[in-house]
N, C-alpha and C. Protein backbone atom coordinates (compact mmCIF):
# COMPACT_ATOMS: atom_id res chain seq x y z
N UNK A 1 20.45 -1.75 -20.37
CA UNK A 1 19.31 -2.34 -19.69
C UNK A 1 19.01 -1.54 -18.43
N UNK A 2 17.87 -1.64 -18.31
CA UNK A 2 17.07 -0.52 -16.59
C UNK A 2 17.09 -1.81 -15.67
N UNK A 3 17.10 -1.41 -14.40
CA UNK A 3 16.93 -2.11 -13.23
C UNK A 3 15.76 -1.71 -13.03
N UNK A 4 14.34 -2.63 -12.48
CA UNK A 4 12.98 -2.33 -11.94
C UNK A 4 13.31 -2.66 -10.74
N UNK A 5 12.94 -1.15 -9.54
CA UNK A 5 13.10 -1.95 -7.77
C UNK A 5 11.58 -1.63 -7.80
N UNK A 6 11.64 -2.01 -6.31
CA UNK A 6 10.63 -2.37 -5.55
C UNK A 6 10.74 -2.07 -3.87
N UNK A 7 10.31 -0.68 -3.76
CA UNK A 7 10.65 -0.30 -2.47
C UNK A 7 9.65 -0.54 -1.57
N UNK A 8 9.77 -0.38 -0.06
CA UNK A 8 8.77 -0.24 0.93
C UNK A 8 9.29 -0.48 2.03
N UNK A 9 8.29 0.09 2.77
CA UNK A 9 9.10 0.64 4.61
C UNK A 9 9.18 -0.76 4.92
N UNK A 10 10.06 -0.76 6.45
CA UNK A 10 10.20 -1.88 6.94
C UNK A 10 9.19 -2.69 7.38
N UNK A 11 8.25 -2.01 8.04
CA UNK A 11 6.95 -2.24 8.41
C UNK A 11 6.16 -3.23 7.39
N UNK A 12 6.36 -2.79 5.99
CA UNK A 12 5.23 -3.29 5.08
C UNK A 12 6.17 -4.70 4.69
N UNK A 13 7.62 -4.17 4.71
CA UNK A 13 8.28 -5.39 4.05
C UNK A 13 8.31 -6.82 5.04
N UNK A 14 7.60 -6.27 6.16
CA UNK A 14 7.83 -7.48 7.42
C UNK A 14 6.58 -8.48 6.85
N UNK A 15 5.56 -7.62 6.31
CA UNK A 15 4.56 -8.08 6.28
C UNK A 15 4.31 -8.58 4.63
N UNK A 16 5.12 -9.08 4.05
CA UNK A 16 5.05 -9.80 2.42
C UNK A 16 5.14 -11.52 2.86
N UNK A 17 4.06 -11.63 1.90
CA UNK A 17 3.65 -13.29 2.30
C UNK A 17 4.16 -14.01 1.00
N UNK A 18 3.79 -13.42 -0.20
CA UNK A 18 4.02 -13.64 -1.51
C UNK A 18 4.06 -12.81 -2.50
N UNK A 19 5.18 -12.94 -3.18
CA UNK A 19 5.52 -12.13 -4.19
C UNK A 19 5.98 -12.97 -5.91
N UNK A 20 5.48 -12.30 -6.91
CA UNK A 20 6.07 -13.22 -7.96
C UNK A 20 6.69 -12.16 -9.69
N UNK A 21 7.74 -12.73 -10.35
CA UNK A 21 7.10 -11.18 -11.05
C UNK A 21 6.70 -11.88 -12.36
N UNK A 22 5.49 -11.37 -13.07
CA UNK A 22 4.69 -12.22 -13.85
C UNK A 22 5.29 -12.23 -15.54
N UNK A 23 5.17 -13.47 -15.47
CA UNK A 23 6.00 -14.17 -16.96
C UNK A 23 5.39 -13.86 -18.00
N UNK A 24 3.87 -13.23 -18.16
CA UNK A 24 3.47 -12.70 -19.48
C UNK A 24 4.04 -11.88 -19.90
N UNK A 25 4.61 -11.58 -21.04
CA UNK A 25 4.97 -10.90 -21.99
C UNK A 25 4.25 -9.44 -22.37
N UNK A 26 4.18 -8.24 -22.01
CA UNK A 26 3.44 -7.15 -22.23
C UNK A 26 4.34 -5.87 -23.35
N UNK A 27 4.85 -6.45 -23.94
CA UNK A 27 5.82 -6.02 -24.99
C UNK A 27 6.37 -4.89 -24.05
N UNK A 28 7.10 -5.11 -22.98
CA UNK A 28 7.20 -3.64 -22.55
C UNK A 28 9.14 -4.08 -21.58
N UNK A 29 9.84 -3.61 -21.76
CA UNK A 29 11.13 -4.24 -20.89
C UNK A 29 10.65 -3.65 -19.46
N UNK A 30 9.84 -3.49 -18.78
CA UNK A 30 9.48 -3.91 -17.49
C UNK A 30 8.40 -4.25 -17.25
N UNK A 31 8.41 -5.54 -16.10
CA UNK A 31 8.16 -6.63 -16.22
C UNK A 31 6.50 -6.02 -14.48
N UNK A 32 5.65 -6.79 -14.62
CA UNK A 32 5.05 -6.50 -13.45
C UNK A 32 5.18 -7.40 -11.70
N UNK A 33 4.92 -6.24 -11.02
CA UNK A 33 4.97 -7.83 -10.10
C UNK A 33 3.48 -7.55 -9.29
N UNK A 34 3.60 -8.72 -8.77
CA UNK A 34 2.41 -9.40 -8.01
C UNK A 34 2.42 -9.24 -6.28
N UNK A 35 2.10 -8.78 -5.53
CA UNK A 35 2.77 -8.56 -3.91
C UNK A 35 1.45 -9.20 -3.62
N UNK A 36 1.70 -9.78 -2.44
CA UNK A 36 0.47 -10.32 -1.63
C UNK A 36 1.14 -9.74 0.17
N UNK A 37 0.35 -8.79 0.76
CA UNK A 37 0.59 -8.73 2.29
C UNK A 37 -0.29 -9.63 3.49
N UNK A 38 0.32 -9.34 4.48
CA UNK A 38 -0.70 -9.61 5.61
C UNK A 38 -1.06 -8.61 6.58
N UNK A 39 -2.18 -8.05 6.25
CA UNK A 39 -2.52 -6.74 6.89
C UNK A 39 -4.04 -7.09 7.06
N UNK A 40 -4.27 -6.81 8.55
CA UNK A 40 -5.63 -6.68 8.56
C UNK A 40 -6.39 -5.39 9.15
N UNK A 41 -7.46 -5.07 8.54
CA UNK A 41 -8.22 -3.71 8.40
C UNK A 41 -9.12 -3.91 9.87
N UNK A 42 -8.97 -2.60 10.37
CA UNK A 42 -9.96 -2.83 11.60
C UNK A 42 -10.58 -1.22 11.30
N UNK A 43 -12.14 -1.42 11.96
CA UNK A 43 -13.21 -0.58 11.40
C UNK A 43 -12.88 0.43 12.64
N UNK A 44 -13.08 2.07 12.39
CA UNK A 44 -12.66 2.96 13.28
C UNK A 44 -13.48 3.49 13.21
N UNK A 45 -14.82 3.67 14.27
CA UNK A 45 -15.82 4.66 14.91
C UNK A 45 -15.05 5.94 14.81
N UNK A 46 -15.95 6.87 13.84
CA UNK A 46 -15.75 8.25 13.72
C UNK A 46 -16.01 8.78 14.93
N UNK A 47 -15.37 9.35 15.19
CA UNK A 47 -15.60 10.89 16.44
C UNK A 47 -16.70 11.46 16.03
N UNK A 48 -17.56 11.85 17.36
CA UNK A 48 -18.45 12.38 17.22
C UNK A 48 -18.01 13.83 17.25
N UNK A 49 -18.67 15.06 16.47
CA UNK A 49 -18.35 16.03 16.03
C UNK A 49 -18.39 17.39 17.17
N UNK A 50 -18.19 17.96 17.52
CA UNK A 50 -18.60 19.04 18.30
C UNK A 50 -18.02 20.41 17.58
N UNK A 51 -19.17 21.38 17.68
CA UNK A 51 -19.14 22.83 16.86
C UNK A 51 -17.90 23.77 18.25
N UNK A 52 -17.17 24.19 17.18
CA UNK A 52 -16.70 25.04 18.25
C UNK A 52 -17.21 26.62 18.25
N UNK A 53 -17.64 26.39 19.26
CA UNK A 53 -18.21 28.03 19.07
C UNK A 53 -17.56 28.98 19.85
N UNK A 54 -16.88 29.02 20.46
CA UNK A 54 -15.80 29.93 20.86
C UNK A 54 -14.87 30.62 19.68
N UNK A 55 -15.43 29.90 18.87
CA UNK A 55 -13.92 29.98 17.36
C UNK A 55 -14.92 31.25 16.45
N UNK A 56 -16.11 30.99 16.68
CA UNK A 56 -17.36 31.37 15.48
C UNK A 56 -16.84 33.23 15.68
N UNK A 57 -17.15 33.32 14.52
CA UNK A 57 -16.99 34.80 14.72
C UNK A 57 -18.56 35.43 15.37
């Protein structure tokens, strides 16, 4: 028989709210799982661009 892990940094593992591993049957000896985090996305204003022209040939 195989062992299925399930790795991830400490960081991400702080942040697992729910996890399950799912009971359907996929004819396959490993099994899936389900992760739910708590991470929230914050929107990041692109830099405005500047040409370098010292660089330009």
């Amino acid at each position: 028989s195989t062992v299925d892990l399930v790795l991830a940094s400490p960081g991400i593992a702080n942040r697992i709210v729910y996890y399950q591993i799912y009971k359907i049957d996929y004819r396959s000896n490993h099994r899936a799982i389900e992760s739910r985090f708590n991470v929230s996305l914050t929107k990041v204003k692109p830099k405005e661009g500047r040409y370098l022209f010292k660089d330009a040939d």
